[in-house]
C-alpha atoms as a PDB file:
ATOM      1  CA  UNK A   1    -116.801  -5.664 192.714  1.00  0.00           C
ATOM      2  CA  UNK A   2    -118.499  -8.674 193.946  1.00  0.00           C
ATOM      3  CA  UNK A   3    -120.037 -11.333 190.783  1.00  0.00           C
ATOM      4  CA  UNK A   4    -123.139 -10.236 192.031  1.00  0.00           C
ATOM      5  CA  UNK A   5    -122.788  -6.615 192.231  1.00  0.00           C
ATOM      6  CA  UNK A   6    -121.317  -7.514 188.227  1.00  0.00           C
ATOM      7  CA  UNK A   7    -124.161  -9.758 187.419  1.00  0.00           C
ATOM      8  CA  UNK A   8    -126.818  -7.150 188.304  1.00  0.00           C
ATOM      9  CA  UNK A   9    -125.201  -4.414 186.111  1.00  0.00           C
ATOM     10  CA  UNK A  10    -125.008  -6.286 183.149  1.00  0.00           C
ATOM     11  CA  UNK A  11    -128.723  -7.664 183.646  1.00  0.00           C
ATOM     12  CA  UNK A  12    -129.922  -3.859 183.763  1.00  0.00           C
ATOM     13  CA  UNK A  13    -127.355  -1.997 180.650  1.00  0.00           C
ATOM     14  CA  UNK A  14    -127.140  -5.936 179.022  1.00  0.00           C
ATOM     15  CA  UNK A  15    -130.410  -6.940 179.177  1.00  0.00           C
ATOM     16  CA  UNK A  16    -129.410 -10.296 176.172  1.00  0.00           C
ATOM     17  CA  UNK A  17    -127.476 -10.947 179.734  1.00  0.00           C
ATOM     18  CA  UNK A  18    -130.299 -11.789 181.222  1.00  0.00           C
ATOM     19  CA  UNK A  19    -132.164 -13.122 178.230  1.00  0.00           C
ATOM     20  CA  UNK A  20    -129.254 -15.440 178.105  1.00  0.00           C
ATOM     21  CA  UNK A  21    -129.493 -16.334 181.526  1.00  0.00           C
ATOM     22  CA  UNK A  22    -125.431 -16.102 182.290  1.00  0.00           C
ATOM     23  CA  UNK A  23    -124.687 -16.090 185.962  1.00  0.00           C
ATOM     24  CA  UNK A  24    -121.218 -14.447 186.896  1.00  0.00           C
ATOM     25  CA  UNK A  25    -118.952 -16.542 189.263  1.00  0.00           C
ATOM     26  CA  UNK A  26    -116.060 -14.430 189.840  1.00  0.00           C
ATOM     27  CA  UNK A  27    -115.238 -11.089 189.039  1.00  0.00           C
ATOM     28  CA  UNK A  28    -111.714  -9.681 190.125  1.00  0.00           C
ATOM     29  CA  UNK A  29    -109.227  -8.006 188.678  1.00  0.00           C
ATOM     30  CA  UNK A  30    -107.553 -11.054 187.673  1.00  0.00           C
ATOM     31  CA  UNK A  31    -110.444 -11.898 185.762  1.00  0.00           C
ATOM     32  CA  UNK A  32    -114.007 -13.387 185.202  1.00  0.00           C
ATOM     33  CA  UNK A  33    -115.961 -16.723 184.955  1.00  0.00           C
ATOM     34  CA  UNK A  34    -119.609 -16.813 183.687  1.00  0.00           C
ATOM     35  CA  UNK A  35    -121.679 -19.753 183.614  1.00  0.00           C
ATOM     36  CA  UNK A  36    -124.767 -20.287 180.836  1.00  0.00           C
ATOM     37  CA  UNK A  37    -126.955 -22.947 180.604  1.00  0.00           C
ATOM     38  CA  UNK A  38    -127.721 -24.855 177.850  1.00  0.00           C
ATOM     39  CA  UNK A  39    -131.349 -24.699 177.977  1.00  0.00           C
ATOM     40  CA  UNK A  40    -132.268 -20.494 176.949  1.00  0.00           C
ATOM     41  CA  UNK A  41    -129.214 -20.604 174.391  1.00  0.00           C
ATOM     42  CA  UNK A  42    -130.119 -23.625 172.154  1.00  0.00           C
ATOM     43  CA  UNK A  43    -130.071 -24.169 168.483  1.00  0.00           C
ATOM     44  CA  UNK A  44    -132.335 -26.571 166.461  1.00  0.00           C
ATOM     45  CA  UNK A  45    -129.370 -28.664 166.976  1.00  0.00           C
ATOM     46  CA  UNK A  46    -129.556 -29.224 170.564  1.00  0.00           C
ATOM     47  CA  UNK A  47    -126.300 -27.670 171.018  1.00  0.00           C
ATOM     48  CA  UNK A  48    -125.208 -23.705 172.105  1.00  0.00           C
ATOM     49  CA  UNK A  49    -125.892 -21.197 169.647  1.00  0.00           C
ATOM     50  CA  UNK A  50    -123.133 -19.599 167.783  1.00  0.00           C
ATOM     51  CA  UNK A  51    -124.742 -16.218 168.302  1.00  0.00           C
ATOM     52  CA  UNK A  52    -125.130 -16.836 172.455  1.00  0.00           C
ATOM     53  CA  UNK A  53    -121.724 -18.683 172.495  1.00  0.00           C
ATOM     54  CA  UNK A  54    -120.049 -15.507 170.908  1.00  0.00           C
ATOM     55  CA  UNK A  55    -122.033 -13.200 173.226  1.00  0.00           C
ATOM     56  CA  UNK A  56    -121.082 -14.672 176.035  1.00  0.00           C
ATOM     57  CA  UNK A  57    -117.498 -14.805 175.242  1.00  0.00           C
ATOM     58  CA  UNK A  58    -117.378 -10.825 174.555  1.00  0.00           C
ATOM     59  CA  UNK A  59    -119.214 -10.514 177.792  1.00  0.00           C
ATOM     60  CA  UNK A  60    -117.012 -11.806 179.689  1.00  0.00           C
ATOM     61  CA  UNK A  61    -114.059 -10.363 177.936  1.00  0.00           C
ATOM     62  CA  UNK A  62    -115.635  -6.857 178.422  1.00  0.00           C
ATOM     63  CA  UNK A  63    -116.432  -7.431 181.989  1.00  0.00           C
ATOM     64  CA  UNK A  64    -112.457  -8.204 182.676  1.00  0.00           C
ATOM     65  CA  UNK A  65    -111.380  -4.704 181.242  1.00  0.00           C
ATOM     66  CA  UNK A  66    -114.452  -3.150 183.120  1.00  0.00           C
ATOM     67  CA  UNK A  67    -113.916  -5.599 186.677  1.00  0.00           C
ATOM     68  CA  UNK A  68    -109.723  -4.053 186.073  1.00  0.00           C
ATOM     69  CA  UNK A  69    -110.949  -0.137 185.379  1.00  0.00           C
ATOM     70  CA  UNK A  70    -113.213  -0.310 188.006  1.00  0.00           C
ATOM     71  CA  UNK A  71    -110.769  -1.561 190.872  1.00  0.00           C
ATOM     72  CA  UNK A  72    -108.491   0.886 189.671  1.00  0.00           C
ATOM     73  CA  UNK A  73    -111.141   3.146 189.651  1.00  0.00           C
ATOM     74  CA  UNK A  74    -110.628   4.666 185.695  1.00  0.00           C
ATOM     75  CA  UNK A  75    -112.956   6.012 184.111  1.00  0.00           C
ATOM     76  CA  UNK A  76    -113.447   5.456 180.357  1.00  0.00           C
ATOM     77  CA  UNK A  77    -115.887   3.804 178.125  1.00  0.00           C
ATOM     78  CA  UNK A  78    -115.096  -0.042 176.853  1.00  0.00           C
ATOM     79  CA  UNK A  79    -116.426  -0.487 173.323  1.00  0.00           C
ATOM     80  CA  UNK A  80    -115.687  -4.092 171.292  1.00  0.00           C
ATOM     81  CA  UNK A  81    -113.635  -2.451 167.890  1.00  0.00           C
ATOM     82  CA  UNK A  82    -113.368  -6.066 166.136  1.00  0.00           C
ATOM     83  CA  UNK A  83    -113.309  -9.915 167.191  1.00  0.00           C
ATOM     84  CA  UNK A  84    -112.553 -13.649 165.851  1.00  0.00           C
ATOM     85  CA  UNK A  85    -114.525 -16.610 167.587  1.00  0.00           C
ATOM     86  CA  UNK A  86    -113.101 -20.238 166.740  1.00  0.00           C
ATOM     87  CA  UNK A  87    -115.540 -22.502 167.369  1.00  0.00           C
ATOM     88  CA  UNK A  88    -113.856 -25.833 168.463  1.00  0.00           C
ATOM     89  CA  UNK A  89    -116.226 -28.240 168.698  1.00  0.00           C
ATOM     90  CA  UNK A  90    -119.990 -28.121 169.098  1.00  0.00           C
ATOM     91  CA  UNK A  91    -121.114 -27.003 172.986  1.00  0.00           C
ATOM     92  CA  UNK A  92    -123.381 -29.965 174.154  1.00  0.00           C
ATOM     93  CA  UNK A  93    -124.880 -28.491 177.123  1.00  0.00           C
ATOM     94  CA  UNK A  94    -124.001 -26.026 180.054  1.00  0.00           C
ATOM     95  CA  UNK A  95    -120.924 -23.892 179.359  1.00  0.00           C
ATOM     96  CA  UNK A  96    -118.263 -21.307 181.285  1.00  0.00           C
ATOM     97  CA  UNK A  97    -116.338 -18.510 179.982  1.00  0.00           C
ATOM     98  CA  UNK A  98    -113.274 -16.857 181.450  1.00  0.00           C
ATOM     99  CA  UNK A  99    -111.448 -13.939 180.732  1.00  0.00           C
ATOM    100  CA  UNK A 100    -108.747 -12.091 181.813  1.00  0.00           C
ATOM    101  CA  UNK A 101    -107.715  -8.235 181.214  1.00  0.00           C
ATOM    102  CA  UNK A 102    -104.451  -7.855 179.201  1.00  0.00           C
ATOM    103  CA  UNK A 103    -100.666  -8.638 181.046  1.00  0.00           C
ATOM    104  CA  UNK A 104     -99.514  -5.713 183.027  1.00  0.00           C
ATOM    105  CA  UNK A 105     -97.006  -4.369 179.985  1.00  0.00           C
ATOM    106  CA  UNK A 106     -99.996  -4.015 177.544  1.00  0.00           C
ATOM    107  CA  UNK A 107    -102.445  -2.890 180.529  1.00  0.00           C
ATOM    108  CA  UNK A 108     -99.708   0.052 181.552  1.00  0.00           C
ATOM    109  CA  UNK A 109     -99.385   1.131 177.969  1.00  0.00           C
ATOM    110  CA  UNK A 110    -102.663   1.418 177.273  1.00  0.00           C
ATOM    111  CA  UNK A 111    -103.821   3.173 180.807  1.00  0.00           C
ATOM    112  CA  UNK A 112    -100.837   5.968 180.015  1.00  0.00           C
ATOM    113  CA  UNK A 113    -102.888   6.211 176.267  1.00  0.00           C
ATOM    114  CA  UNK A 114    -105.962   6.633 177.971  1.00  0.00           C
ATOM    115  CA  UNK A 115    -104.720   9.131 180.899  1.00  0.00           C
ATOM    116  CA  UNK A 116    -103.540  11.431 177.430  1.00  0.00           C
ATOM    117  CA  UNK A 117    -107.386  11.716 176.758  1.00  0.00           C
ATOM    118  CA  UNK A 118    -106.926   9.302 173.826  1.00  0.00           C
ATOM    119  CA  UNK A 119    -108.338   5.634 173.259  1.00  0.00           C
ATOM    120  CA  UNK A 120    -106.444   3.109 174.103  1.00  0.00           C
ATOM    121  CA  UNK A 121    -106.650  -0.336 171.746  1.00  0.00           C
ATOM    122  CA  UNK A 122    -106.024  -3.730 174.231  1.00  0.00           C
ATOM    123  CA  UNK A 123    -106.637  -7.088 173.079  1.00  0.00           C
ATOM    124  CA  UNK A 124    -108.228  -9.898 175.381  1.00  0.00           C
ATOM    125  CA  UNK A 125    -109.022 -13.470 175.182  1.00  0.00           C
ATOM    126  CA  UNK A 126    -112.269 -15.521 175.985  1.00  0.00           C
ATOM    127  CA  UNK A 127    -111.948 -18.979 176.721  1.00  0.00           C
ATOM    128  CA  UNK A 128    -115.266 -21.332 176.691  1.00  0.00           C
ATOM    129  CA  UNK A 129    -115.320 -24.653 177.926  1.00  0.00           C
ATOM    130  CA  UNK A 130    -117.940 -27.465 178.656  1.00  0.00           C
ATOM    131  CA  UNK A 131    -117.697 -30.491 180.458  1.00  0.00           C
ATOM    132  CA  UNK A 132    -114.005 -29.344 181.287  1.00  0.00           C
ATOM    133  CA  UNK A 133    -113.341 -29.335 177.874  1.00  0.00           C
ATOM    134  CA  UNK A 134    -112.313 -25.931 175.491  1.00  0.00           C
ATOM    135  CA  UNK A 135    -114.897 -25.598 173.032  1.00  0.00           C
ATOM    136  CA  UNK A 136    -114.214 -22.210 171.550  1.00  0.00           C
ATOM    137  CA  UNK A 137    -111.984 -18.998 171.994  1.00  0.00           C
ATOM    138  CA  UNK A 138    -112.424 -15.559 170.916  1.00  0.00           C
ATOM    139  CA  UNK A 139    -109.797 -12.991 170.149  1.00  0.00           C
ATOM    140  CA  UNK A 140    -111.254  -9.913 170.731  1.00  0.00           C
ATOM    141  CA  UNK A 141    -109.626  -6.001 170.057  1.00  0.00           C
ATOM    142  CA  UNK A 142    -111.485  -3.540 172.846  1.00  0.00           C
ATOM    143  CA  UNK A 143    -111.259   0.209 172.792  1.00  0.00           C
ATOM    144  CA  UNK A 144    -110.956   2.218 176.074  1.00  0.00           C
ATOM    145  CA  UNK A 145    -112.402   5.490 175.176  1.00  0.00           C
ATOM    146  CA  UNK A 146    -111.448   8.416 177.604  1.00  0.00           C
ATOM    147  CA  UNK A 147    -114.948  10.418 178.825  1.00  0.00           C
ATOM    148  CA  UNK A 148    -115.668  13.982 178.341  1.00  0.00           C
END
């Protein structure tokens, strides 16, 4: 999948994607970058909004587990079960988020739940940074849900 091929998906079934103006560049199965501007996610602060920075931190953490099942071509749904965002310091201007899907031992595990027919919990990280500094990381718990 190609960051634009990703970038146009999430802009039609994520349309906040597009609200928020996030731009995807990379998407592998190693994991995803996303840039977002400063300018369409601003608070009354001048600084990122807590809601967008969160948003696009569990975009980009469900886009790894969706960039991994669709190389391996698996089929299941990806739905966010819970999440923690640490907010580091306040996010100044333009921003990046990267994700990657979970280490091999945790992927395996949870790809043999999900070949059962059952959901599968994984747990993956978001990391934002801005001016090549981390501002914030979320810990978020993802469910891969087999399909009908």
């Amino acid at each position: 999948m190609t960051p634009n091929e990703l970038e146009t998906y999430l802009q039609q079934r994520i349309p906040l994607s597009r609200a928020m103006a996030v731009e995807v560049r990379s998407a592998t199965p190693d994991g995803v970058e996303f840039f977002a501007p400063l300018a369409p996610n601003i608070n009354h602060r001048d600084t990122v909004f807590g809601g967008s920075a969160s948003a696009v931190a569990i975009l980009a953490a469900w886009s790894a587990l969706y960039v991994k099942m669709r190389a391996e071509m698996r089929a299941g749904r990806i739905v966010i079960r819970r999440n923690k965002m640490s907010y580091e310091r306040p996010i100044t201007g333009d921003f990046t988020a990267r994700s990657t899907p979970p280490e091999a031992a945790a992927w395996a595990k949870a790809i043999a739940t999900l070949g059962k027919g059952r959901p599968a919990r994984v747990h993956v990280t978001a990391t934002l940074e801005c001016l090549s500094e981390r501002v914030g990381v979320l810990e978020g718990e993802f469910v891969l849900m087999p399909v009908a």
